[in-house]
C-alpha atoms as a PDB file:
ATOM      1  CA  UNK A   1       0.000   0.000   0.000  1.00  0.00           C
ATOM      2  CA  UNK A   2       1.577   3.629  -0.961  1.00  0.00           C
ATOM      3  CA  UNK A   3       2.481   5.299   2.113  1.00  0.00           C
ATOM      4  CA  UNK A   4       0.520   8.451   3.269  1.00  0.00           C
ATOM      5  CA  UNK A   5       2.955  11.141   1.543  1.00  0.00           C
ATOM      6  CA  UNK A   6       3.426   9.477  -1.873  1.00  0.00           C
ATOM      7  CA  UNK A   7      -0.837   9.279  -2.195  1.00  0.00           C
ATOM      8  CA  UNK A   8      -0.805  12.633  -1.461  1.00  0.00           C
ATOM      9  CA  UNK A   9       1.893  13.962  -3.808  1.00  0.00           C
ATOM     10  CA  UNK A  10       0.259  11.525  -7.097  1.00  0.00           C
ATOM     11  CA  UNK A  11      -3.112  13.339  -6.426  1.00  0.00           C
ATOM     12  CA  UNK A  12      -1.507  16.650  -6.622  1.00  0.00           C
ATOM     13  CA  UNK A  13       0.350  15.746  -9.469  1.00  0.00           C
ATOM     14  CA  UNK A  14      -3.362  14.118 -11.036  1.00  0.00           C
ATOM     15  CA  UNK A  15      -4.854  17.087 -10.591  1.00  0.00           C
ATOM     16  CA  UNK A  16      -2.418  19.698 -11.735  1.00  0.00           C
ATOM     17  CA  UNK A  17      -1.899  17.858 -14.937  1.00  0.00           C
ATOM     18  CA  UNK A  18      -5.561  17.866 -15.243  1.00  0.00           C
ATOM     19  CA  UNK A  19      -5.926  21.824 -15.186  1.00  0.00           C
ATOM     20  CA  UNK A  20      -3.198  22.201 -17.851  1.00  0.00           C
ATOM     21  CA  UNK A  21      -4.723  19.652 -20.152  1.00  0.00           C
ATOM     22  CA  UNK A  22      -8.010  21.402 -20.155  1.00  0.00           C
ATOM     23  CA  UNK A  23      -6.329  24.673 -19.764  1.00  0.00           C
ATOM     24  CA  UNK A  24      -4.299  24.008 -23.104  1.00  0.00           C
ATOM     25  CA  UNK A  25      -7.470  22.582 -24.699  1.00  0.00           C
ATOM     26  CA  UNK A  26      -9.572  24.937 -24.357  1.00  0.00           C
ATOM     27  CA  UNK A  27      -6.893  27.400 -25.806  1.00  0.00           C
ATOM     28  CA  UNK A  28      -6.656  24.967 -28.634  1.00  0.00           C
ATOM     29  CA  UNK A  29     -10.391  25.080 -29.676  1.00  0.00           C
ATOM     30  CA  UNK A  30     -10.468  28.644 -29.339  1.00  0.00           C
ATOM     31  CA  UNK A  31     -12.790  28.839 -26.014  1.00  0.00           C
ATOM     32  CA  UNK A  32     -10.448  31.086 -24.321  1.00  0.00           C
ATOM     33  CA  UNK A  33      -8.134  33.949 -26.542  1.00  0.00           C
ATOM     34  CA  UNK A  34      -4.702  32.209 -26.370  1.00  0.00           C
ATOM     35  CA  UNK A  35      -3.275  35.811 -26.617  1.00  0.00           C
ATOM     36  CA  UNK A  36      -5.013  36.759 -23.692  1.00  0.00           C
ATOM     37  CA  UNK A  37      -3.902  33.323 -21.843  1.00  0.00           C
ATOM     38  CA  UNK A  38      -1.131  32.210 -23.410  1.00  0.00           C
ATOM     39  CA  UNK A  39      -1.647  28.173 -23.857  1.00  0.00           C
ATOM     40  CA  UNK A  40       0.720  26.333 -21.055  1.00  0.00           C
ATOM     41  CA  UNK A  41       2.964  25.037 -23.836  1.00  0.00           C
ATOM     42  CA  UNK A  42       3.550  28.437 -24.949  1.00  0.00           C
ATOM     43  CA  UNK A  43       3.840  29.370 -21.445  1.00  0.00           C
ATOM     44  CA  UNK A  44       6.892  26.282 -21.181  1.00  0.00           C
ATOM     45  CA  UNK A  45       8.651  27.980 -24.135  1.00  0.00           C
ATOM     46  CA  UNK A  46       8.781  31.437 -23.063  1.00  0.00           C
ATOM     47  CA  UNK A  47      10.047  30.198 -19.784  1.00  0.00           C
ATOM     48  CA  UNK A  48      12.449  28.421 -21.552  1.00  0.00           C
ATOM     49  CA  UNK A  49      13.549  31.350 -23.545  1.00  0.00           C
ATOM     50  CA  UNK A  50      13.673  33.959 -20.560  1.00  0.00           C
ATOM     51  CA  UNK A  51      16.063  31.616 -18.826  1.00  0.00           C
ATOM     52  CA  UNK A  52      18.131  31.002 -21.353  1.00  0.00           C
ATOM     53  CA  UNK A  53      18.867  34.884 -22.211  1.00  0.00           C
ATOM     54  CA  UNK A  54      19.050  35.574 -18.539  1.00  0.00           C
ATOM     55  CA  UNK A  55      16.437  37.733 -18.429  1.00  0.00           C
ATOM     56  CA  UNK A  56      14.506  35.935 -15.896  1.00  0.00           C
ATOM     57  CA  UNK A  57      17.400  35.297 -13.640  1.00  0.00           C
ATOM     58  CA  UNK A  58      18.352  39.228 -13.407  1.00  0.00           C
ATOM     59  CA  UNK A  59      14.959  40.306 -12.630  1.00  0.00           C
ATOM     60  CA  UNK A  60      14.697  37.813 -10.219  1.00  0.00           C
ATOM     61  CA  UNK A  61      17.996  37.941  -8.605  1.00  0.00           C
ATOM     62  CA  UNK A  62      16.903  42.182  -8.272  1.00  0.00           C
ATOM     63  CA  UNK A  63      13.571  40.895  -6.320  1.00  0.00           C
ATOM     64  CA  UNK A  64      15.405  38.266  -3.868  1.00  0.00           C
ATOM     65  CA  UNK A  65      18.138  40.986  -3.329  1.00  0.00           C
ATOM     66  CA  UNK A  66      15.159  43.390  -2.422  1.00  0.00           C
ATOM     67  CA  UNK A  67      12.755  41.077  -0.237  1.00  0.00           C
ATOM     68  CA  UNK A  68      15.836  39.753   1.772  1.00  0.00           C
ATOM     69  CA  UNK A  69      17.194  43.031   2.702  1.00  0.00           C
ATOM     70  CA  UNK A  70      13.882  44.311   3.718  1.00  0.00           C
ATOM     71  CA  UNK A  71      13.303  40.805   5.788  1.00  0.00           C
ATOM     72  CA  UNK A  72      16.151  41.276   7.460  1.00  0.00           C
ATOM     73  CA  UNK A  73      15.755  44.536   8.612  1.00  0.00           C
ATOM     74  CA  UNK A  74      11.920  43.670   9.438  1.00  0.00           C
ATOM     75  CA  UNK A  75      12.552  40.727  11.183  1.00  0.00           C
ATOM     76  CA  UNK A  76      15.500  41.972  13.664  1.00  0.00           C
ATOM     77  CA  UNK A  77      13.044  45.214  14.182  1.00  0.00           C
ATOM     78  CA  UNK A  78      10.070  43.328  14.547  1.00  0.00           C
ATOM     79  CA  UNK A  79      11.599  40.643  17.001  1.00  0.00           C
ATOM     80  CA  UNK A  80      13.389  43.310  19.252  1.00  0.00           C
ATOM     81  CA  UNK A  81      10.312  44.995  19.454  1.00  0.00           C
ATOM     82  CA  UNK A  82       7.891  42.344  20.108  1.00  0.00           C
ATOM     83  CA  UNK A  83      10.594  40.929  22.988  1.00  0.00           C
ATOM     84  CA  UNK A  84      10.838  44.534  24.715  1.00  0.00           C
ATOM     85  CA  UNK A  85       6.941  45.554  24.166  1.00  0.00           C
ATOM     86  CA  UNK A  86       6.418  41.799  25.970  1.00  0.00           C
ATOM     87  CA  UNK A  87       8.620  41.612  28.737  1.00  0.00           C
ATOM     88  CA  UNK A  88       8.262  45.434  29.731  1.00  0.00           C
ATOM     89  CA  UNK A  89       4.765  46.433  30.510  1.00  0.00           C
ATOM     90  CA  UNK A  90       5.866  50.145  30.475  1.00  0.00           C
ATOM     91  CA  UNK A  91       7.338  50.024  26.999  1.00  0.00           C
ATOM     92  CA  UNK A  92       4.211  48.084  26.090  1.00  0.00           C
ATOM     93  CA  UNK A  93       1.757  50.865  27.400  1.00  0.00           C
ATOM     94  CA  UNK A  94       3.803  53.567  25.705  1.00  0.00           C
ATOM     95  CA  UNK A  95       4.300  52.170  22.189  1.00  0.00           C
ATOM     96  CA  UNK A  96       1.492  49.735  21.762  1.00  0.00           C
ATOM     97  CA  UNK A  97      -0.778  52.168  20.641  1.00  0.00           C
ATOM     98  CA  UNK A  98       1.587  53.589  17.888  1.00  0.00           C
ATOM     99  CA  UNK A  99       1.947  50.475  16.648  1.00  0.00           C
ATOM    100  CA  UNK A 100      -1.812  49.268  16.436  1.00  0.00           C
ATOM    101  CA  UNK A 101      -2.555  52.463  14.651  1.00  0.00           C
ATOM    102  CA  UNK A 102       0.184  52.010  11.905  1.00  0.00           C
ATOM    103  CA  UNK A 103      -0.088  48.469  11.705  1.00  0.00           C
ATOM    104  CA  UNK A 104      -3.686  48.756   9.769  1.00  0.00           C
ATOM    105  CA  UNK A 105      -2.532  50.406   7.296  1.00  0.00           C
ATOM    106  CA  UNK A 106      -1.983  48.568   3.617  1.00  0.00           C
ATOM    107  CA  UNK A 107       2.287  48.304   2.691  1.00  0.00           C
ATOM    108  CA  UNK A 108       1.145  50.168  -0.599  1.00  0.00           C
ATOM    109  CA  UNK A 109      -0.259  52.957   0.962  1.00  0.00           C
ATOM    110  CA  UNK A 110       3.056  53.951   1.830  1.00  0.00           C
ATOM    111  CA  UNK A 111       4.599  53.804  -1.869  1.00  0.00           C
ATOM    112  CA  UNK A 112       4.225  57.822  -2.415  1.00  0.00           C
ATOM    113  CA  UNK A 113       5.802  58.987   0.717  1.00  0.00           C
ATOM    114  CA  UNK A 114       8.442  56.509   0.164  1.00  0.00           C
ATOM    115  CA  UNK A 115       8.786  57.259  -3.516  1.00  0.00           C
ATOM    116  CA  UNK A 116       9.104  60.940  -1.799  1.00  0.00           C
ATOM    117  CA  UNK A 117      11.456  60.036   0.918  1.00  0.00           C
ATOM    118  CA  UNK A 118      13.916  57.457  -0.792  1.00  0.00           C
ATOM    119  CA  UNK A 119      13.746  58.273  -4.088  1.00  0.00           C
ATOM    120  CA  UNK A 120      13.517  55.710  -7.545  1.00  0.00           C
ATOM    121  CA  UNK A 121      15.398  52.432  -7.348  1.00  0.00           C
ATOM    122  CA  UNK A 122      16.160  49.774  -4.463  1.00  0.00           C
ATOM    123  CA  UNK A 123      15.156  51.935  -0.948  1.00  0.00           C
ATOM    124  CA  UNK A 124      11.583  51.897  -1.289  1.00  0.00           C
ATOM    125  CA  UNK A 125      11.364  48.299  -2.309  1.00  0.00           C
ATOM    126  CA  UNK A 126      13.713  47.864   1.204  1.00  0.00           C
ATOM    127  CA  UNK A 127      11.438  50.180   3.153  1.00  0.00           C
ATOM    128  CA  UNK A 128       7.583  48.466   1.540  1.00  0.00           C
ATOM    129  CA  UNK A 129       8.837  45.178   2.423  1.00  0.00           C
ATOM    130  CA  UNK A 130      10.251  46.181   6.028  1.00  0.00           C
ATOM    131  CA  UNK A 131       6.785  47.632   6.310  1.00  0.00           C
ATOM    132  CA  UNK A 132       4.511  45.016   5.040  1.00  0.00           C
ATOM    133  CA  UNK A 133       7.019  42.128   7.315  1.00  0.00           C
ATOM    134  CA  UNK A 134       7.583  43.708  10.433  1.00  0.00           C
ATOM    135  CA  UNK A 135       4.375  43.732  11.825  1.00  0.00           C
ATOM    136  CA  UNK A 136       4.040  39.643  11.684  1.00  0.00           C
ATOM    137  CA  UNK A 137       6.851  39.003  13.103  1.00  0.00           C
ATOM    138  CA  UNK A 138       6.181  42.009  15.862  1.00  0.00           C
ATOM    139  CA  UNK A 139       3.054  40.424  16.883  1.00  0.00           C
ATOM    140  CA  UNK A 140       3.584  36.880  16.971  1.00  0.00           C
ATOM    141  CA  UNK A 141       7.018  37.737  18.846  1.00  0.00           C
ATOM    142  CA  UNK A 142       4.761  39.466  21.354  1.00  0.00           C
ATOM    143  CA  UNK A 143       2.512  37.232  21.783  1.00  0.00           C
ATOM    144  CA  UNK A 144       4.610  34.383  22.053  1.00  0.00           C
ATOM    145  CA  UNK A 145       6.575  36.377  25.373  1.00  0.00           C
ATOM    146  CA  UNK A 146       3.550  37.701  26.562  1.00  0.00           C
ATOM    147  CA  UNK A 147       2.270  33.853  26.885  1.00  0.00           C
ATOM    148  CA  UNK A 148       5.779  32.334  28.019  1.00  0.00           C
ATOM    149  CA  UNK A 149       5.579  29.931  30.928  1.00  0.00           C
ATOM    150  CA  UNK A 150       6.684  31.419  34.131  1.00  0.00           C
ATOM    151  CA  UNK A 151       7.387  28.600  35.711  1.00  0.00           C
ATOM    152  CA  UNK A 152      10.956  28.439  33.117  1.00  0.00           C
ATOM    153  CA  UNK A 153      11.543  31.906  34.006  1.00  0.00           C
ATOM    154  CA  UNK A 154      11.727  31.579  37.681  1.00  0.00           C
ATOM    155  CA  UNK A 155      13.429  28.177  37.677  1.00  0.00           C
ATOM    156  CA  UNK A 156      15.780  30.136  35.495  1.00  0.00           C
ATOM    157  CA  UNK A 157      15.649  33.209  38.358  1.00  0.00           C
ATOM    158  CA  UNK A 158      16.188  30.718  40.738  1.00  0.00           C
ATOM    159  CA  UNK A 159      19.502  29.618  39.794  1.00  0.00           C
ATOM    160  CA  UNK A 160      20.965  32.663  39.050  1.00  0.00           C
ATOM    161  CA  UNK A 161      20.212  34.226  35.350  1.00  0.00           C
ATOM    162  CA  UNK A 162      20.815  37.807  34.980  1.00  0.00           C
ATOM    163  CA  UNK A 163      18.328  39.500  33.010  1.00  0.00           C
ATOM    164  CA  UNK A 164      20.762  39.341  30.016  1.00  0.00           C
ATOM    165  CA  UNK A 165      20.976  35.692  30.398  1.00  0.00           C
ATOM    166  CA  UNK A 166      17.484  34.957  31.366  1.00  0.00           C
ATOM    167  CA  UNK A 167      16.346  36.564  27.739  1.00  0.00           C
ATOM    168  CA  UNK A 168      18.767  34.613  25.507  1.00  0.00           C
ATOM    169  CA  UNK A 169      18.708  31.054  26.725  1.00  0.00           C
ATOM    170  CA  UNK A 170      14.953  31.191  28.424  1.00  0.00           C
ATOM    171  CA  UNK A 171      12.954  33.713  26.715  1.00  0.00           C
ATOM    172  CA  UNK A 172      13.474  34.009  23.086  1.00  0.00           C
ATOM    173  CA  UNK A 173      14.267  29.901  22.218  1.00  0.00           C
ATOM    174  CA  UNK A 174      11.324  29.516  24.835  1.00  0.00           C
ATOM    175  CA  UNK A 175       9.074  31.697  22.090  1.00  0.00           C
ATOM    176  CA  UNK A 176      11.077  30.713  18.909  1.00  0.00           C
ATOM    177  CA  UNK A 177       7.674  27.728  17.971  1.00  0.00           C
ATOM    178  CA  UNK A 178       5.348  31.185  17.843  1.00  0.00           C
ATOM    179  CA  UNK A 179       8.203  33.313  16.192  1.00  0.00           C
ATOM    180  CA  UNK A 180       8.879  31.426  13.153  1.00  0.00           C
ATOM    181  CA  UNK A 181       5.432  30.898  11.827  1.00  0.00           C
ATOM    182  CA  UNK A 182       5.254  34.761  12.001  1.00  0.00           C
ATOM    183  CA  UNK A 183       8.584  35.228  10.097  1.00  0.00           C
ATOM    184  CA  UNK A 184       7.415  33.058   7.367  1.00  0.00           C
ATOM    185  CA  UNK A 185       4.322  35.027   7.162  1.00  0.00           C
ATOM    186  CA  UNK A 186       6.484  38.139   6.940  1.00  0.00           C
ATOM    187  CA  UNK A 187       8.277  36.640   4.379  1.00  0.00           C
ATOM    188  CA  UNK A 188       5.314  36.312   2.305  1.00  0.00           C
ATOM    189  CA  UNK A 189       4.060  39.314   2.636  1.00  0.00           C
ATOM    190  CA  UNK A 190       7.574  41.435   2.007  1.00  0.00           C
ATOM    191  CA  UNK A 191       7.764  39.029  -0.945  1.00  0.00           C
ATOM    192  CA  UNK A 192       4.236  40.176  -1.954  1.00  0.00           C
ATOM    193  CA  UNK A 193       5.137  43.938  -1.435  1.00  0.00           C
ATOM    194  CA  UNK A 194       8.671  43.794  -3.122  1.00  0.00           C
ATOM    195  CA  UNK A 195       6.518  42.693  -6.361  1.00  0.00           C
ATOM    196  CA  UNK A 196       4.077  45.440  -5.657  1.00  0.00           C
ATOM    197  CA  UNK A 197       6.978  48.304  -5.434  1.00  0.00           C
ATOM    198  CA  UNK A 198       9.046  47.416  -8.420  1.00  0.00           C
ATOM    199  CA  UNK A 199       5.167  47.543 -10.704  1.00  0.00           C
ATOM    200  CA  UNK A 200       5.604  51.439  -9.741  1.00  0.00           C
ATOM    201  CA  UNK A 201       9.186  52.229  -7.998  1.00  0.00           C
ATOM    202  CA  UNK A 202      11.759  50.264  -9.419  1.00  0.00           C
ATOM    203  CA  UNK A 203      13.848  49.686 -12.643  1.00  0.00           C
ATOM    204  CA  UNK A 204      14.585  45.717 -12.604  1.00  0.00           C
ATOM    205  CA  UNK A 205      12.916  42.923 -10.840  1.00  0.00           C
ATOM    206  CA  UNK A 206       9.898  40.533 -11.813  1.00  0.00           C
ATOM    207  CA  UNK A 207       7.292  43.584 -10.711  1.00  0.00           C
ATOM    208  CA  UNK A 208       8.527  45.308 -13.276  1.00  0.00           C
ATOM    209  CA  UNK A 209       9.250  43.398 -15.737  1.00  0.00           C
ATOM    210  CA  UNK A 210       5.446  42.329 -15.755  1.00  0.00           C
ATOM    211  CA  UNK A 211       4.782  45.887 -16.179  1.00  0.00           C
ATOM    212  CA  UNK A 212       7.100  46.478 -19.245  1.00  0.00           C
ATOM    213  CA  UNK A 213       5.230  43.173 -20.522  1.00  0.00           C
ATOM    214  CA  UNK A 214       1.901  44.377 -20.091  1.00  0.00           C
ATOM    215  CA  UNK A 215       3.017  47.706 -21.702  1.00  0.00           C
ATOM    216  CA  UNK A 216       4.511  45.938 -24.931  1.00  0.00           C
ATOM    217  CA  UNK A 217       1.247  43.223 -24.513  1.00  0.00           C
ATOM    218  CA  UNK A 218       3.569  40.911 -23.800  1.00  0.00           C
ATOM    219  CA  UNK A 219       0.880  38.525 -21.712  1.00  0.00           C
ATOM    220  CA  UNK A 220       3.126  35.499 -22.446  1.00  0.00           C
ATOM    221  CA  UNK A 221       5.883  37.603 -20.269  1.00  0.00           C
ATOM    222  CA  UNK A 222       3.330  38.718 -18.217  1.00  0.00           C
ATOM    223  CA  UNK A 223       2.392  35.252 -17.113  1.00  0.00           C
ATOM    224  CA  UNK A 224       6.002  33.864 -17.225  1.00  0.00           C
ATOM    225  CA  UNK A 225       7.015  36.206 -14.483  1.00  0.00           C
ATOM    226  CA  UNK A 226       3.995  35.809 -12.375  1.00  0.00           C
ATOM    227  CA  UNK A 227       4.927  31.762 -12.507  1.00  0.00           C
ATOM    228  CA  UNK A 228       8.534  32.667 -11.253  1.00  0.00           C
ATOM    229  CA  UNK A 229       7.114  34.719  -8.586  1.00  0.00           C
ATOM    230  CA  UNK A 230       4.729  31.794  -7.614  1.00  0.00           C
ATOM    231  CA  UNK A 231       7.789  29.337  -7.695  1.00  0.00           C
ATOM    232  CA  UNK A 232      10.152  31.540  -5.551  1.00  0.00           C
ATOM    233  CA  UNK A 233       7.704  32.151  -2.871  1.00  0.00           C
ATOM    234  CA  UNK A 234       6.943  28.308  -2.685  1.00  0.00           C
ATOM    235  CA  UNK A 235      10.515  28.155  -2.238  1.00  0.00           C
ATOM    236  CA  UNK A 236      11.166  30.491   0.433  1.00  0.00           C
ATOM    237  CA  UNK A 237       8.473  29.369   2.011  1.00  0.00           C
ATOM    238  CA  UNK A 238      10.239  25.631   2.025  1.00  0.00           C
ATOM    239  CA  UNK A 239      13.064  27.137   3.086  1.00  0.00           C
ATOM    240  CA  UNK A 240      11.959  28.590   6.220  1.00  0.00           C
ATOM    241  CA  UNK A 241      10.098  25.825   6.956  1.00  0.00           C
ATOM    242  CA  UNK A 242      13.455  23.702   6.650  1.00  0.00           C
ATOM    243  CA  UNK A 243      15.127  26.232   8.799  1.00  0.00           C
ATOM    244  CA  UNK A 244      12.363  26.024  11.823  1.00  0.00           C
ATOM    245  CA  UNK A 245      12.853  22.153  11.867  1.00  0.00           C
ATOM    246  CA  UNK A 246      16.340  23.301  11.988  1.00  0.00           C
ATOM    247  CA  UNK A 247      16.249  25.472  14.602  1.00  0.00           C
ATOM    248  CA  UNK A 248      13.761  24.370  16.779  1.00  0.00           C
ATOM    249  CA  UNK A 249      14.100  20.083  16.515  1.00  0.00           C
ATOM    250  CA  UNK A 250      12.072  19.522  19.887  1.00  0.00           C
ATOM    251  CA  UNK A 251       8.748  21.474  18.397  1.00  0.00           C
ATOM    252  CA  UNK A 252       9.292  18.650  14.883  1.00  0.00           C
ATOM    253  CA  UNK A 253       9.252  15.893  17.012  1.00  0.00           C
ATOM    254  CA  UNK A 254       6.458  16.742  19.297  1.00  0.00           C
ATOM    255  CA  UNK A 255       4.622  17.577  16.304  1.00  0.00           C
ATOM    256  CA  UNK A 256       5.481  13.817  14.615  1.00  0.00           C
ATOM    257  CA  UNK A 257       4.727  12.029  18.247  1.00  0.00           C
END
């Protein structure tokens, strides 16, 4: 009998093949315009192509440089924050509010005022996606020391941590299972935004090179890049996923017991 995993992974495979089939039939008998939506053997070709010239690589490279950056930044912010507004209830009543009232508001809506402040090219894309990421990994970092066990933090207070000591080896691993799954949201989401910036602020990466393709009616380009954008998010998102089992083994194998 096939195991569990490999069932799983033939019906996925069943039923993607299934949506291309009809996908490039129905291009084939006309029933959709194949200029409009390019047929996925077309699709395979100009994939194909942009690889080959390197075109697909540079634009992509531009976006990876411009999401991690922003990441980065977002997620040493966000965590720093989220550990501070947690374990002090002072800073927590004095910033809180600040960042509840900013945190509503959509990553794009900042793309004129950051546009005005940083100029065309790479420092909006770095501020949109600190902007859109930060505020996942703020809250789940928050919530995750806000709901710590206190019994590990006085056993810890008990023999002798300093408060140094007590937040690196107690707090922080202790909160690292809530942490992550907020990071990899953040990652999505700056991903997501760095697309967004480069359709309007930027002069390389797969945002705009959809927008130069939908310019020249390019919608074979158009697609091609949204597909890359697809595949590297389902690839960072595997990657942080192999990272957390990485990082935090105990919460894998509680999670396979």
């Amino acid at each position: 009998m096939l195991p569990l995993r490999a069932k799983r992974l033939g019906l996925n495979l069943v039923g993607a093949a299934a949506i291309l089939l009809a996908w490039e039939a129905c291009a084939g008998l006309d029933i959709i315009n194949p200029f409009l939506l390019p047929p996925p053997s077309r699709l395979l070709s100009t994939f194909g192509e942009m690889l080959g010239n390197g075109l697909l690589l540079t634009h992509a490279a531009a976006s990876l440089e411009r999401v991690l950056v922003g990441f980065l930044i977002a997620a040493v912010v966000g965590m720093a924050a989220g550990v501070a507004l947690g374990w002090w209830n002072t800073a927590s009543e004095l910033l809180q509010p600040i960042i509840e009232a900013l945190r509503p508001i959509p990553p794009i809506a900042w793309t004129p005022l950051a546009i005005l402040w940083f100029g065309i090219g790479n420092a909006p894309s770095y501020f949109l996606v600190f902007v859109g990421a930060v505020f996942p990994v703020f809250v789940n970092t928050f919530a995750a020391v806000r709901g710590l066990d206190r019994t590990q933090v006085n056993a810890a207070l008990c023999l002798g941590a300093g408060s140094r000591l007590l937040l690196t080896d107690v707090v922080i691993p202790a909160s690292l299972p809530i942490i992550f799954p907020g990071l990899r949201i953040a990652l999505g989401v700056g991903w997501m935004c760095v697309v967004a910036a480069e359709l309007i602020a930027a002069q390389s990466g797969l945002g705009y090179l959809i927008q130069q393709s939908r310019l020249l009616l390019q919608t074979q380009n158009v697609l091609t890049g949204m597909i890359a954008i697809g595949i590297i998010g389902f690839a960072m998102n595997a990657g942080m996923l192999w990272l957390e089992r990485r990082l935090i083994p105990w919460r894998a194998s509680g999670a396979r017991s």
